[in-house]
Every structure is written in C-alpha cells, then in structure tokens.
PDB file of N, CA and C in Angstrom:
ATOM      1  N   UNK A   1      86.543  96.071 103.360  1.00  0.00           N
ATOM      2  CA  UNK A   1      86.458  97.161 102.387  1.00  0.00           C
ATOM      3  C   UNK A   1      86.363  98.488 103.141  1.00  0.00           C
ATOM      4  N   UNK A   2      87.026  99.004 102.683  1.00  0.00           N
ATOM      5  CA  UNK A   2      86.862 100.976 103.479  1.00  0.00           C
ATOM      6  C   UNK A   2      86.470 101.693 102.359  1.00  0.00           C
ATOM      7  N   UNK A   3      85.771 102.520 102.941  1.00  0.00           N
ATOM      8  CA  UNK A   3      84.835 103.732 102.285  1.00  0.00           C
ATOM      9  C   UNK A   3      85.536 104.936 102.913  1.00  0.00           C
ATOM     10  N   UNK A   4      85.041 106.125 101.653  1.00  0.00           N
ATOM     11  CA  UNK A   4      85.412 107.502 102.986  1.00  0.00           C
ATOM     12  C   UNK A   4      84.055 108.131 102.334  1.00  0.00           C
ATOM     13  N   UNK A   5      83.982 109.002 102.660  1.00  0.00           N
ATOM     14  CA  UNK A   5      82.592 109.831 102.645  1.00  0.00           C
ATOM     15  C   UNK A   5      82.734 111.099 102.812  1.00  0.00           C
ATOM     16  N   UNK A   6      82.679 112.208 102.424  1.00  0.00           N
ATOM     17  CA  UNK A   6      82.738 113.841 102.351  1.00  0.00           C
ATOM     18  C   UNK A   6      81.452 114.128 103.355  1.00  0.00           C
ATOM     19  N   UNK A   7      81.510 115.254 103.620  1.00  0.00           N
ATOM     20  CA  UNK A   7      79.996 116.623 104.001  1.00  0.00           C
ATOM     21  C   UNK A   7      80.703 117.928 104.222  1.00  0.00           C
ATOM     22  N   UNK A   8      79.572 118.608 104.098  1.00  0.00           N
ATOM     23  CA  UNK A   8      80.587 120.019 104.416  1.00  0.00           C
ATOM     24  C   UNK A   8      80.246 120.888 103.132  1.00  0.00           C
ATOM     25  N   UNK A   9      79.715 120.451 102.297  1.00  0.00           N
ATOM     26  CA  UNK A   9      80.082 121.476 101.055  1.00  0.00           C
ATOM     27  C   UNK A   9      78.689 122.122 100.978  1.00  0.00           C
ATOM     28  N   UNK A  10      78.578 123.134  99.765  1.00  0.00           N
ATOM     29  CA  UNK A  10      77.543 124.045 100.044  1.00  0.00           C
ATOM     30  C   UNK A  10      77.795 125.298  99.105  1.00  0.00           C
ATOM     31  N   UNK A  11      76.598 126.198  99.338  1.00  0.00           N
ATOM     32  CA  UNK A  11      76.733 127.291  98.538  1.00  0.00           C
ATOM     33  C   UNK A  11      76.932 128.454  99.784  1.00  0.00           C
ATOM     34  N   UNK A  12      77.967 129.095  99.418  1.00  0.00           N
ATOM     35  CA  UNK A  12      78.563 130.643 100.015  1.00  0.00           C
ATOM     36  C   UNK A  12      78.903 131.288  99.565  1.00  0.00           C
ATOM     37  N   UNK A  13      78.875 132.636  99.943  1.00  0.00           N
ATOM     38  CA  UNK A  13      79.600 134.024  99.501  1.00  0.00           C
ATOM     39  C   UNK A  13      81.248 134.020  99.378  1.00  0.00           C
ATOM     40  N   UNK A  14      80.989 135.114  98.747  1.00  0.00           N
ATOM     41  CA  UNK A  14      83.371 134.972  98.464  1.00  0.00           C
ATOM     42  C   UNK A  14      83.209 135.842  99.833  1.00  0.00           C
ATOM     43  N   UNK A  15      84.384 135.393 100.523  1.00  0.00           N
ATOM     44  CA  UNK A  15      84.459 135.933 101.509  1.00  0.00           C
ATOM     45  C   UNK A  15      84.329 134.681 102.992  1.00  0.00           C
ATOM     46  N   UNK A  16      83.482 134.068 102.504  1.00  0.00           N
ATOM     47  CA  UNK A  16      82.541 133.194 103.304  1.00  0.00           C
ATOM     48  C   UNK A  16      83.413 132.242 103.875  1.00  0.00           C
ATOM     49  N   UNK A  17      82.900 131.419 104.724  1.00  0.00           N
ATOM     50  CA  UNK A  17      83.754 130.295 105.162  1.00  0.00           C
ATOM     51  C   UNK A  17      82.802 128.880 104.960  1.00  0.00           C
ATOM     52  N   UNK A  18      83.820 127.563 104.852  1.00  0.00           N
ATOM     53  CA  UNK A  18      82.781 126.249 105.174  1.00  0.00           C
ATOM     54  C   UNK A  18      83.549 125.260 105.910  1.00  0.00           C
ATOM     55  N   UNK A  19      83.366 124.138 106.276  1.00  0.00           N
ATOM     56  CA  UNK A  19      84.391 123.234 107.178  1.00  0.00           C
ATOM     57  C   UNK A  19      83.778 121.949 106.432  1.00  0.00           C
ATOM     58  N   UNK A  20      84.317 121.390 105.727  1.00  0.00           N
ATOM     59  CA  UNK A  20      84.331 119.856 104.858  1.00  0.00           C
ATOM     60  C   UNK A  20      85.037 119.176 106.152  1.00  0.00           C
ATOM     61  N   UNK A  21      84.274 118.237 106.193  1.00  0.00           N
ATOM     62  CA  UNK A  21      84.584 116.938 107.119  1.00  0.00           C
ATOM     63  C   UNK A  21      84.441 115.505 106.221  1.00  0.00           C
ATOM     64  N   UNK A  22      85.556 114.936 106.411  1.00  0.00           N
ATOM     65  CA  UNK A  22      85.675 113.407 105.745  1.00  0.00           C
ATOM     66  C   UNK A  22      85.968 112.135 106.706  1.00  0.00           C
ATOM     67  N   UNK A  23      85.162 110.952 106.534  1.00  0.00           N
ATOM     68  CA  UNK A  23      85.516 110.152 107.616  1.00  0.00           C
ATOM     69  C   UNK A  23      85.829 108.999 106.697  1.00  0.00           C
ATOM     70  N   UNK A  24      86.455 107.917 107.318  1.00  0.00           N
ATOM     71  CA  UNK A  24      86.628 106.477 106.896  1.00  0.00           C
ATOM     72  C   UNK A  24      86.277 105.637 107.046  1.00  0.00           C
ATOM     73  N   UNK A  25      85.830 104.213 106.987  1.00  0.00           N
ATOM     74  CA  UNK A  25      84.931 103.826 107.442  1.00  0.00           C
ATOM     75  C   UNK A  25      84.795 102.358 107.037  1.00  0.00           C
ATOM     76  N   UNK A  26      85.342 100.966 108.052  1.00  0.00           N
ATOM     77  CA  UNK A  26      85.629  99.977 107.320  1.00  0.00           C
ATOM     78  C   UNK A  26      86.458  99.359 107.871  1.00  0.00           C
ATOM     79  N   UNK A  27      87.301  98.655 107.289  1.00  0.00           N
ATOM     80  CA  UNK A  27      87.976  97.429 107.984  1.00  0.00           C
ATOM     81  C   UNK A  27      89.763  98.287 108.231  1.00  0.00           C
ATOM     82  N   UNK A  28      89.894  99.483 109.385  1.00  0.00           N
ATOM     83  CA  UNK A  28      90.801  99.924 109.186  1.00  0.00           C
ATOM     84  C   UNK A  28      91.431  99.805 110.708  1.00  0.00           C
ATOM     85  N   UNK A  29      92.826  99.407 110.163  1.00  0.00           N
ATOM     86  CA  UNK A  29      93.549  99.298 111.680  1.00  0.00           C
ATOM     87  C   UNK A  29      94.285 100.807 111.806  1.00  0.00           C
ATOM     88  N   UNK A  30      94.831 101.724 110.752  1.00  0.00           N
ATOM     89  CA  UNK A  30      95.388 102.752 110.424  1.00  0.00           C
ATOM     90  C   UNK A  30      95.280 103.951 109.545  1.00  0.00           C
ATOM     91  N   UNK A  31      95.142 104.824 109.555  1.00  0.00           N
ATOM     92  CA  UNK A  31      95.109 105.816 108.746  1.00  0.00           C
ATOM     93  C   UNK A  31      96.221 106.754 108.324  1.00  0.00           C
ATOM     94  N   UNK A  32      97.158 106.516 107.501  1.00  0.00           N
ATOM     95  CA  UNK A  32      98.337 107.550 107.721  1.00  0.00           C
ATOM     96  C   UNK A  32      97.641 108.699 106.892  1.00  0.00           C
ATOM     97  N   UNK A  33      98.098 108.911 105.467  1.00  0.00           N
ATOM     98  CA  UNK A  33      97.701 110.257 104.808  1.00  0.00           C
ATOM     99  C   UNK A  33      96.466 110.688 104.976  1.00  0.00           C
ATOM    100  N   UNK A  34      95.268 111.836 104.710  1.00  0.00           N
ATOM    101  CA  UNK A  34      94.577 111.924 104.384  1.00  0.00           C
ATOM    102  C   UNK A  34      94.343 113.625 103.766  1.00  0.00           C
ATOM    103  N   UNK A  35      93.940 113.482 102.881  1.00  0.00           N
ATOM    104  CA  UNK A  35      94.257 114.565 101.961  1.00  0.00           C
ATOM    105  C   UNK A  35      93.218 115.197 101.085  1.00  0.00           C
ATOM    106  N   UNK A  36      92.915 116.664 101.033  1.00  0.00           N
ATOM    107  CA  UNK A  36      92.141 117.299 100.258  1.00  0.00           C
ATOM    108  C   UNK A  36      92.247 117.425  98.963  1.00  0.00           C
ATOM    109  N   UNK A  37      91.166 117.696  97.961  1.00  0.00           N
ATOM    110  CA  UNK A  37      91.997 117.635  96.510  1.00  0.00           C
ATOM    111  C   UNK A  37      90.193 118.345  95.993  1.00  0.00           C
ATOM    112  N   UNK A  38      90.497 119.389  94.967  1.00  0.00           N
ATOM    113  CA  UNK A  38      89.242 119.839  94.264  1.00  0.00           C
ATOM    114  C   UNK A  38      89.602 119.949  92.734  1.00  0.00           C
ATOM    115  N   UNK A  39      88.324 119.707  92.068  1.00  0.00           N
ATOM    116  CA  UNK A  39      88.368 119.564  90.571  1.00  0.00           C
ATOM    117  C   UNK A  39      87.251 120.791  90.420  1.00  0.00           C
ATOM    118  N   UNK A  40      88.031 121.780  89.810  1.00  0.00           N
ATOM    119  CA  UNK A  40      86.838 122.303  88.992  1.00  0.00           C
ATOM    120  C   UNK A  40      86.330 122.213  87.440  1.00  0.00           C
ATOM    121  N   UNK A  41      85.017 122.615  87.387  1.00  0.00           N
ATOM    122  CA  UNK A  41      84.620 122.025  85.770  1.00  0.00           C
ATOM    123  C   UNK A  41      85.805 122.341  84.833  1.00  0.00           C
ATOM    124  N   UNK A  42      85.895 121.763  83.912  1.00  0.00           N
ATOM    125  CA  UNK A  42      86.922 121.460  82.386  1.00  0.00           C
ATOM    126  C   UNK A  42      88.345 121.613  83.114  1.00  0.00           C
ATOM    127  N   UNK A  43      89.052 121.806  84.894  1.00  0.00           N
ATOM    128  CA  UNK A  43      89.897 121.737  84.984  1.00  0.00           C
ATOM    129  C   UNK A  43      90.656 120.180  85.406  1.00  0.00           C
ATOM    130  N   UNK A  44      91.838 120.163  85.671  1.00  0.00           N
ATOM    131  CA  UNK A  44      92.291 118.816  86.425  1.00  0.00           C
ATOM    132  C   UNK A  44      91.941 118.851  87.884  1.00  0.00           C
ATOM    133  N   UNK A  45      92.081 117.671  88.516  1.00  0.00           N
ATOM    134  CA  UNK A  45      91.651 117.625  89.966  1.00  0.00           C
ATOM    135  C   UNK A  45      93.229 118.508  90.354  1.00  0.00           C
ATOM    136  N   UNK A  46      93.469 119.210  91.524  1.00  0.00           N
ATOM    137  CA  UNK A  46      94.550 119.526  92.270  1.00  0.00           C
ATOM    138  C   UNK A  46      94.581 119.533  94.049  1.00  0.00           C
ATOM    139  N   UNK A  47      95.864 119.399  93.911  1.00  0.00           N
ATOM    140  CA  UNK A  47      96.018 119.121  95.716  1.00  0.00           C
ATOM    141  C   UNK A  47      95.425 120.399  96.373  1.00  0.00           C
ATOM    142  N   UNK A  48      94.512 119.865  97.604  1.00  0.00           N
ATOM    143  CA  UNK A  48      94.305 121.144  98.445  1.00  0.00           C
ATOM    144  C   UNK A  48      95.084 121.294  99.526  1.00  0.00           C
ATOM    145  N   UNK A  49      95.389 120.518 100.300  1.00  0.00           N
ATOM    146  CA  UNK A  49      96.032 119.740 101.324  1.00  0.00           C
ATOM    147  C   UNK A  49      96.316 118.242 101.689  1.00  0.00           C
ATOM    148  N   UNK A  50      97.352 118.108 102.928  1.00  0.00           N
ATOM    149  CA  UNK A  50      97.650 117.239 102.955  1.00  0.00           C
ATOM    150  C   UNK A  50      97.935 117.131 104.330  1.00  0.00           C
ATOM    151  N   UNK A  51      97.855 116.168 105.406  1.00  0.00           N
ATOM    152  CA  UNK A  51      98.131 115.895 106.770  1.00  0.00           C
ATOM    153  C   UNK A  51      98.313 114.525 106.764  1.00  0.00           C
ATOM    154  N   UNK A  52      99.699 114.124 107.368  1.00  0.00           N
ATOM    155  CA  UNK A  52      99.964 112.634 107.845  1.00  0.00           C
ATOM    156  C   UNK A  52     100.675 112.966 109.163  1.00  0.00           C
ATOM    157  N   UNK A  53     101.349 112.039 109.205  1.00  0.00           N
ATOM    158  CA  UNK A  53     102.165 112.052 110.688  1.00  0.00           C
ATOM    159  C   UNK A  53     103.181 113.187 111.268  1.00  0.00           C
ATOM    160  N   UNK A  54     103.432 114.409 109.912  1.00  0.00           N
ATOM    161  CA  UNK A  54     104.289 114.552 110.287  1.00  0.00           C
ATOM    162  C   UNK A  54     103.757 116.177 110.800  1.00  0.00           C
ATOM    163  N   UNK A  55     104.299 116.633 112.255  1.00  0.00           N
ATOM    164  CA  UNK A  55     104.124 117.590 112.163  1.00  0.00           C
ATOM    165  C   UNK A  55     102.813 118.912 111.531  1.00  0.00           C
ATOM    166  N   UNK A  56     104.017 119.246 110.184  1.00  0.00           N
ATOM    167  CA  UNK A  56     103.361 120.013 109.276  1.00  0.00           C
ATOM    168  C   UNK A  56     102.702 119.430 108.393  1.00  0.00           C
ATOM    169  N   UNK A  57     101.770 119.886 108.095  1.00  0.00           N
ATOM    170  CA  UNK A  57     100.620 119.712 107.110  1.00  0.00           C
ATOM    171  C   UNK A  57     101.235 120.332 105.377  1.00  0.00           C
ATOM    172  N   UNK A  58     100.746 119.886 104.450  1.00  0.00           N
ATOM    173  CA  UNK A  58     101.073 120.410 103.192  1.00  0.00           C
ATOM    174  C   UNK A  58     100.108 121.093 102.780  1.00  0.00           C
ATOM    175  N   UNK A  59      99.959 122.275 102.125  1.00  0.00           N
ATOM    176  CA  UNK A  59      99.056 123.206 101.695  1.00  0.00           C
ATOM    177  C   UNK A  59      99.667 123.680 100.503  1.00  0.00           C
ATOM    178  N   UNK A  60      98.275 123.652  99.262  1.00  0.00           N
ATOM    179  CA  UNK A  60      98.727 124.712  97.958  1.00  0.00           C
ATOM    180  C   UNK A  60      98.876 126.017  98.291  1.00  0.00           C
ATOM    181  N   UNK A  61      99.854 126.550  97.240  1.00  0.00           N
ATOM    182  CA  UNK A  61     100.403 127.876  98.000  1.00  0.00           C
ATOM    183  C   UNK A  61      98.947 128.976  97.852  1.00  0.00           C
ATOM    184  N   UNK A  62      98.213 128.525  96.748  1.00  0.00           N
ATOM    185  CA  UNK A  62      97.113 129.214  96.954  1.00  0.00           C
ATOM    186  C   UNK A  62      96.106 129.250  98.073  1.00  0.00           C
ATOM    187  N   UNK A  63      96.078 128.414  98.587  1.00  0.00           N
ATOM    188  CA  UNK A  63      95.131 128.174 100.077  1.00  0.00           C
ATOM    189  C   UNK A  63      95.806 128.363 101.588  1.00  0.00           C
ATOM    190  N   UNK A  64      97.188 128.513 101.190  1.00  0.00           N
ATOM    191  CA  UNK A  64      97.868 128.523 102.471  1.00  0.00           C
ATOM    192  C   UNK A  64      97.392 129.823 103.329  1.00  0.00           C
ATOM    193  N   UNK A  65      97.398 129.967 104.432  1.00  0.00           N
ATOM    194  CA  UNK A  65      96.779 131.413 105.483  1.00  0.00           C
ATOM    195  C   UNK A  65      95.561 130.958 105.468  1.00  0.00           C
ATOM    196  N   UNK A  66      94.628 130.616 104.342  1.00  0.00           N
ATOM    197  CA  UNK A  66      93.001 130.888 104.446  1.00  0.00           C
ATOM    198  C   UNK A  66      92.597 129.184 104.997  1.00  0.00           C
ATOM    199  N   UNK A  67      93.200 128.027 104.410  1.00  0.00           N
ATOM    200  CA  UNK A  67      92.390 127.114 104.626  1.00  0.00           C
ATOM    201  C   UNK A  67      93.475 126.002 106.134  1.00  0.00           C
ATOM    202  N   UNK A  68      92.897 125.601 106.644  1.00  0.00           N
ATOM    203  CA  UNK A  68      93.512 125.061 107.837  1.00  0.00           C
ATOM    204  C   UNK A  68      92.775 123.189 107.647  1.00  0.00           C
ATOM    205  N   UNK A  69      94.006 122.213 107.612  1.00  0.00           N
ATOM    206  CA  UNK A  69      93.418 121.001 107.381  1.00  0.00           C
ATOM    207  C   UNK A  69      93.802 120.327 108.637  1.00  0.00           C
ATOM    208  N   UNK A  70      92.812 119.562 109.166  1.00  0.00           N
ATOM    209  CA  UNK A  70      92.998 119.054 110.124  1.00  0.00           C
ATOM    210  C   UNK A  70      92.565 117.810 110.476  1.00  0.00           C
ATOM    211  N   UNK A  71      92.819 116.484 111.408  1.00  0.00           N
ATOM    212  CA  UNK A  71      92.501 115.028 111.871  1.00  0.00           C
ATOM    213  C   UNK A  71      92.322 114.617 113.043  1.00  0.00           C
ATOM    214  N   UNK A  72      91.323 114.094 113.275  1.00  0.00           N
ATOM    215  CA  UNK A  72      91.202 113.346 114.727  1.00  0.00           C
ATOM    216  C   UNK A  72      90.947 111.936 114.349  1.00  0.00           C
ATOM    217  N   UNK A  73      92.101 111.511 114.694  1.00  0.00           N
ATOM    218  CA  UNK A  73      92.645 109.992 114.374  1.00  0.00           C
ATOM    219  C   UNK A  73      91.765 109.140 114.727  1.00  0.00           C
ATOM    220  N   UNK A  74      91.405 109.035 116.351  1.00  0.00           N
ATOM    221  CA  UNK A  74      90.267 108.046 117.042  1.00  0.00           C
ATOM    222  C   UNK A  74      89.013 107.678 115.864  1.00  0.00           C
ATOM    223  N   UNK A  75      88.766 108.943 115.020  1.00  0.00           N
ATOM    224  CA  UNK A  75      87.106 109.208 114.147  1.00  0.00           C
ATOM    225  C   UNK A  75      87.735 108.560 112.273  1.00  0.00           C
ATOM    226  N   UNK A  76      89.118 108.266 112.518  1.00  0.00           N
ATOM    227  CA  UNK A  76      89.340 108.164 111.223  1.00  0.00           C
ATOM    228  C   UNK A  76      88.469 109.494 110.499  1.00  0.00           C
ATOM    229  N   UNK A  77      88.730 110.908 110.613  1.00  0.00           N
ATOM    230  CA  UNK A  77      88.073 111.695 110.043  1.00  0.00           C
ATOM    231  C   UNK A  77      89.477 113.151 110.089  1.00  0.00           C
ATOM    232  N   UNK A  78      89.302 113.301 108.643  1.00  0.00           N
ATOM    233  CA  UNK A  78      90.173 114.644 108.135  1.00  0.00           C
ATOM    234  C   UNK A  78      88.902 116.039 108.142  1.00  0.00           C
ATOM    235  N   UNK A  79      89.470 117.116 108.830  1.00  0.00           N
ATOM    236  CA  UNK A  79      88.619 118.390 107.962  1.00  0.00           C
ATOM    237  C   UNK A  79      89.333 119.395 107.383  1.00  0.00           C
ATOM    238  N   UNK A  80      88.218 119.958 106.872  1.00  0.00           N
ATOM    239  CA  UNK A  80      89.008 120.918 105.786  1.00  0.00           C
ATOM    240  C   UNK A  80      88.233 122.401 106.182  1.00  0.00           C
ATOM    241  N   UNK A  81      89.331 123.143 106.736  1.00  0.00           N
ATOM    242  CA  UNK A  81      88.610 124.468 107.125  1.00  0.00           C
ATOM    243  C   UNK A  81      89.163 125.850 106.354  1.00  0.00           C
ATOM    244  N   UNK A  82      87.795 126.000 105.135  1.00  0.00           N
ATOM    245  CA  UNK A  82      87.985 126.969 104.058  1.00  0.00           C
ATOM    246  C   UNK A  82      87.701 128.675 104.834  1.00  0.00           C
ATOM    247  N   UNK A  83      88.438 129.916 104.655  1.00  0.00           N
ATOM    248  CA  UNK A  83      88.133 130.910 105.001  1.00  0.00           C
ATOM    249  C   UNK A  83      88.323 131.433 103.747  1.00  0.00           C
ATOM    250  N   UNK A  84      87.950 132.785 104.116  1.00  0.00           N
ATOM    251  CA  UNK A  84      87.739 133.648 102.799  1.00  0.00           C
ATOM    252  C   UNK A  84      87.856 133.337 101.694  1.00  0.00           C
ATOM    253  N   UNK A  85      86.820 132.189 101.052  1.00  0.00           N
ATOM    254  CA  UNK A  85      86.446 131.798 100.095  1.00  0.00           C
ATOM    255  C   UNK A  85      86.575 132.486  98.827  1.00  0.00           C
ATOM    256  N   UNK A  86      87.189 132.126  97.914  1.00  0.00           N
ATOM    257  CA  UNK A  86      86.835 132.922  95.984  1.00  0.00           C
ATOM    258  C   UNK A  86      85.706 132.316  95.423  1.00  0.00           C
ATOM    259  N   UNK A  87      85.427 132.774  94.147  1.00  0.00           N
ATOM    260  CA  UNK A  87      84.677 132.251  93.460  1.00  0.00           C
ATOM    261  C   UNK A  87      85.031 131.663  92.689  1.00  0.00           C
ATOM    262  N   UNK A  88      86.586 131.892  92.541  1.00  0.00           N
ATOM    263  CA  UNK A  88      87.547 130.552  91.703  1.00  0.00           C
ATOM    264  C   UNK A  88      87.732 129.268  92.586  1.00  0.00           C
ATOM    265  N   UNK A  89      87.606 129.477  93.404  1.00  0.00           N
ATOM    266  CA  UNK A  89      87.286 128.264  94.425  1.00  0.00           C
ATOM    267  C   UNK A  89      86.028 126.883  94.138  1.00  0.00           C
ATOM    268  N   UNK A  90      85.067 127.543  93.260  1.00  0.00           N
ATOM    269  CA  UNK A  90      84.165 126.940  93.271  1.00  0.00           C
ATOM    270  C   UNK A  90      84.607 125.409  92.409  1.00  0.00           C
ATOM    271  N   UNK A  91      83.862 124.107  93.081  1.00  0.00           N
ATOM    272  CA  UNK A  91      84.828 122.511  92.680  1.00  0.00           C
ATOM    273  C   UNK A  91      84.211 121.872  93.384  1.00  0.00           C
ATOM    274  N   UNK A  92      84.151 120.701  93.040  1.00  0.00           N
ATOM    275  CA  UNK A  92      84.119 119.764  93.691  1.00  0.00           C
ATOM    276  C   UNK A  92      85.213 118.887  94.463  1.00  0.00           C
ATOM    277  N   UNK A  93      85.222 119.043  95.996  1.00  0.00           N
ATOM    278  CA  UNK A  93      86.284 118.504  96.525  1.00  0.00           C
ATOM    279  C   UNK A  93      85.800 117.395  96.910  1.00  0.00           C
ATOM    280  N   UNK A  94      87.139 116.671  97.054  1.00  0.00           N
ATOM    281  CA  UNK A  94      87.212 115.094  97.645  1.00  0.00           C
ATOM    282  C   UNK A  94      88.749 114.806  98.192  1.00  0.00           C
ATOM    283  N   UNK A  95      88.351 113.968  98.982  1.00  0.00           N
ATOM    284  CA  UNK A  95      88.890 113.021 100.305  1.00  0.00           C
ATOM    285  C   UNK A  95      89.953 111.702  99.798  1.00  0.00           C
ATOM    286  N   UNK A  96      90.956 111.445 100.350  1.00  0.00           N
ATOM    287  CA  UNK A  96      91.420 110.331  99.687  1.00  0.00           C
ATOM    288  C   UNK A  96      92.454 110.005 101.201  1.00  0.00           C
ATOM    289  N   UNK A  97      91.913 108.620 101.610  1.00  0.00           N
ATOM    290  CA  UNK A  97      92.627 108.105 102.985  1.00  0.00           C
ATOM    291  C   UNK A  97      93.055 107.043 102.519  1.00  0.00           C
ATOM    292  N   UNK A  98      94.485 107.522 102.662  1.00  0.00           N
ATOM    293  CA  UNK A  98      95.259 106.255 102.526  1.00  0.00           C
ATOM    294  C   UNK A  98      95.686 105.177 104.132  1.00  0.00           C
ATOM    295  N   UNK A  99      95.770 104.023 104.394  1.00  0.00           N
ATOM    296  CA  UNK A  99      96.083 103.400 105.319  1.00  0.00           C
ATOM    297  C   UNK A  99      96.558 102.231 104.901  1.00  0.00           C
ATOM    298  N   UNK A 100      95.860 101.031 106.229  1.00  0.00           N
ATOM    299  CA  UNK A 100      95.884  99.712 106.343  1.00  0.00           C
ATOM    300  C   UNK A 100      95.015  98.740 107.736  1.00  0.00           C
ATOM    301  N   UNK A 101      94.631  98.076 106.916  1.00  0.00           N
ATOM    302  CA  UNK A 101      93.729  97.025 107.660  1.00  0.00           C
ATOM    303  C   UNK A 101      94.480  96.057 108.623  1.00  0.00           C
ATOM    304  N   UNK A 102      93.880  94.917 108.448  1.00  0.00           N
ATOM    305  CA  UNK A 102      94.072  93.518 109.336  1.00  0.00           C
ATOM    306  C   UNK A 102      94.791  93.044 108.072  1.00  0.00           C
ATOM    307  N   UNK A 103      96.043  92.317 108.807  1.00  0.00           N
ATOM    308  CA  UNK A 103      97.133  91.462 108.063  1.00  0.00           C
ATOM    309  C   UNK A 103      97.685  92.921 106.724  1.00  0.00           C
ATOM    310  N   UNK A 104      98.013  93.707 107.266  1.00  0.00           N
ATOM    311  CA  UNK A 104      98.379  95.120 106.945  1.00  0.00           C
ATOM    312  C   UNK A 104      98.124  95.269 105.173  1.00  0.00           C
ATOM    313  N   UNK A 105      96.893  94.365 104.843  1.00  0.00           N
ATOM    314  CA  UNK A 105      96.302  95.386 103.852  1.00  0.00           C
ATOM    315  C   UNK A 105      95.929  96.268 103.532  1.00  0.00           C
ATOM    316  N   UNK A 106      96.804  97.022 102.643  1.00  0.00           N
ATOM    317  CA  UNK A 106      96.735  98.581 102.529  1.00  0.00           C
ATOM    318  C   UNK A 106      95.108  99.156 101.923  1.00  0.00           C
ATOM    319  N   UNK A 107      94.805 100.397 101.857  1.00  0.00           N
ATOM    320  CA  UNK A 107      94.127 100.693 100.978  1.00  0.00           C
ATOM    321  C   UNK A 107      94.471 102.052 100.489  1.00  0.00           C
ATOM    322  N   UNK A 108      93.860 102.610 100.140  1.00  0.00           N
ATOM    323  CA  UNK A 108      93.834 104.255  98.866  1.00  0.00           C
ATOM    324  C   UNK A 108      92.858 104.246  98.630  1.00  0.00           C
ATOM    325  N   UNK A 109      91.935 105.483  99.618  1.00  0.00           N
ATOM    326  CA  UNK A 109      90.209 104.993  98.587  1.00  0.00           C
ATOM    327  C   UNK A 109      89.873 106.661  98.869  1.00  0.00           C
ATOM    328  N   UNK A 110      89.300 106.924  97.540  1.00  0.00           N
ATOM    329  CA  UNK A 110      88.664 108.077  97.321  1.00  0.00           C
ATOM    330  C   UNK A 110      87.201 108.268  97.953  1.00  0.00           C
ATOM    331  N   UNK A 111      86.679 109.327  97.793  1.00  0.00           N
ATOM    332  CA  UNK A 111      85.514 109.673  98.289  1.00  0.00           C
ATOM    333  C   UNK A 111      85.015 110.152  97.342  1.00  0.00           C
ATOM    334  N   UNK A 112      83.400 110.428  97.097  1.00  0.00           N
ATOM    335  CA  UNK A 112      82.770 110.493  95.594  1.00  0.00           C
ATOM    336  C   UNK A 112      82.672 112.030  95.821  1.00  0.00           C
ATOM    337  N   UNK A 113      82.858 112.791  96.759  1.00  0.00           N
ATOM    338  CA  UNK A 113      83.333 114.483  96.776  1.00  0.00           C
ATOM    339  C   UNK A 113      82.126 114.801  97.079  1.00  0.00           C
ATOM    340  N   UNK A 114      82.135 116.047  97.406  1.00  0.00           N
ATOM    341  CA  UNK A 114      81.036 117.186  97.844  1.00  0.00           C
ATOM    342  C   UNK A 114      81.237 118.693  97.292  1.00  0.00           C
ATOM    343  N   UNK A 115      79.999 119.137  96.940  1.00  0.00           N
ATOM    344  CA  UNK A 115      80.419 120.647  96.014  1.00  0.00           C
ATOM    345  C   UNK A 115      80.245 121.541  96.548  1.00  0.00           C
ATOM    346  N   UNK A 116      81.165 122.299  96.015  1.00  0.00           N
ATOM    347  CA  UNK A 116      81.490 124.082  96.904  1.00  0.00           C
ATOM    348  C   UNK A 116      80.589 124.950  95.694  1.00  0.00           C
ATOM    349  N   UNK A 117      80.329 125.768  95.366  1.00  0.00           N
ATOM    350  CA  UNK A 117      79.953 126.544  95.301  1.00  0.00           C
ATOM    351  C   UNK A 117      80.662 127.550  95.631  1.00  0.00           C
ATOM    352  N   UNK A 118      81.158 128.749  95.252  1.00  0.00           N
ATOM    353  CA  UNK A 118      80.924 130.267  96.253  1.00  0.00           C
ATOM    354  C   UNK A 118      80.797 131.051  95.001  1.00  0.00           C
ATOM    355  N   UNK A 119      79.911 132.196  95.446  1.00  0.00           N
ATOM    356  CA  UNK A 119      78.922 133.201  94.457  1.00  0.00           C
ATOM    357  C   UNK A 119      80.185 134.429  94.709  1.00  0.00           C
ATOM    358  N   UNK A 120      80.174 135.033  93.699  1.00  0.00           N
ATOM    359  CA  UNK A 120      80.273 136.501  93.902  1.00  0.00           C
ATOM    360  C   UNK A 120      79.411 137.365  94.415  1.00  0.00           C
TER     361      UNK A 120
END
C-alpha cells in the first residue's frame, strides 16, 4: 500500500512565500507523475502543477513565474515552491503520486492536503 503525505502549509502574508513538500511512502518501485492541485472553499479542486519525466514541468497559467514545482526522485518526494502569494490563493492543497510497485502494480494515491492560508 502507498501513502503520500503533504507539510508545508501555513498562514502568510500576500506577498509571502511557503515551500509544500510531499513524499510517498510504501511499496514503490517508481514514481512517474507527481502533481499539485488546491481546492478552495465552495470551489472545485484545480491543477497547480505538474512534473514527470519530461523535461518541462506543467504549471496553471495563473501560478506560472511565481510558483516553481519540483522532485527528488531517490525521497519519492515532490515540492511546491509558492512566491508572492494572493489571498485568492488561500486552499487547501494536495499531492497525488502516481507510479508502480512490485509485479508493476500501479497506484494513484492522493494525500489528505495541507492548508494555505494567506491574509491580506
């Protein structure tokens, strides 16, 4: 069974910065995608980012310049590095690592998220 797990979140100023770190954790031989995503209250969840193998990373056009997503494969761990924070920003983000185990059982497993905050 694989788990992922968030930290990183918190209360900050607009303006502010935070670095969300997500790891994996479990019966994993691989990690390809791993990907940011925030829900704010009464909205839908949406993509924040995205990093797999290739190269370039995927970013909403709203976060692109400010937020930088990044992986160190060895840690099975994605981060998420927020700059100049809004206060429309404020959500709960979460983690979602997709891979595969032993006898290349896949998985897709979410993380139960961590909350941003940022104040005006």
């Amino acid at each position: 069974q694989v788990q992922v797990v968030e930290s990183g979140g918190g209360l900050v100023q607009a303006g502010g910065s935070l670095r969300l770190s997500c790891t994996a954790s479990g019966n994993i031989v691989q990690v390809n995608a791993m990907g940011w995503y925030r829900q704010a209250a009464g909205k839908e969840r949406e993509l924040v980012a995205v990093i797999t193998g290739s190269p370039t990373p995927t970013y909403a056009a709203s976060v692109k310049d400010r937020f930088t997503i990044s992986r160190d494969i060895a840690k099975n761990t994605a981060y998420l590095q927020m700059n100049n924070l809004k206060p429309e920003e404020t959500a709960v983000y979460s983690c979602n690592e997709d891979g595969f185990g032993p006898a290349y059982c896949t998985f897709d497993v979410w993380g139960p998220g961590t909350p941003v905050t940022v104040s005006s």
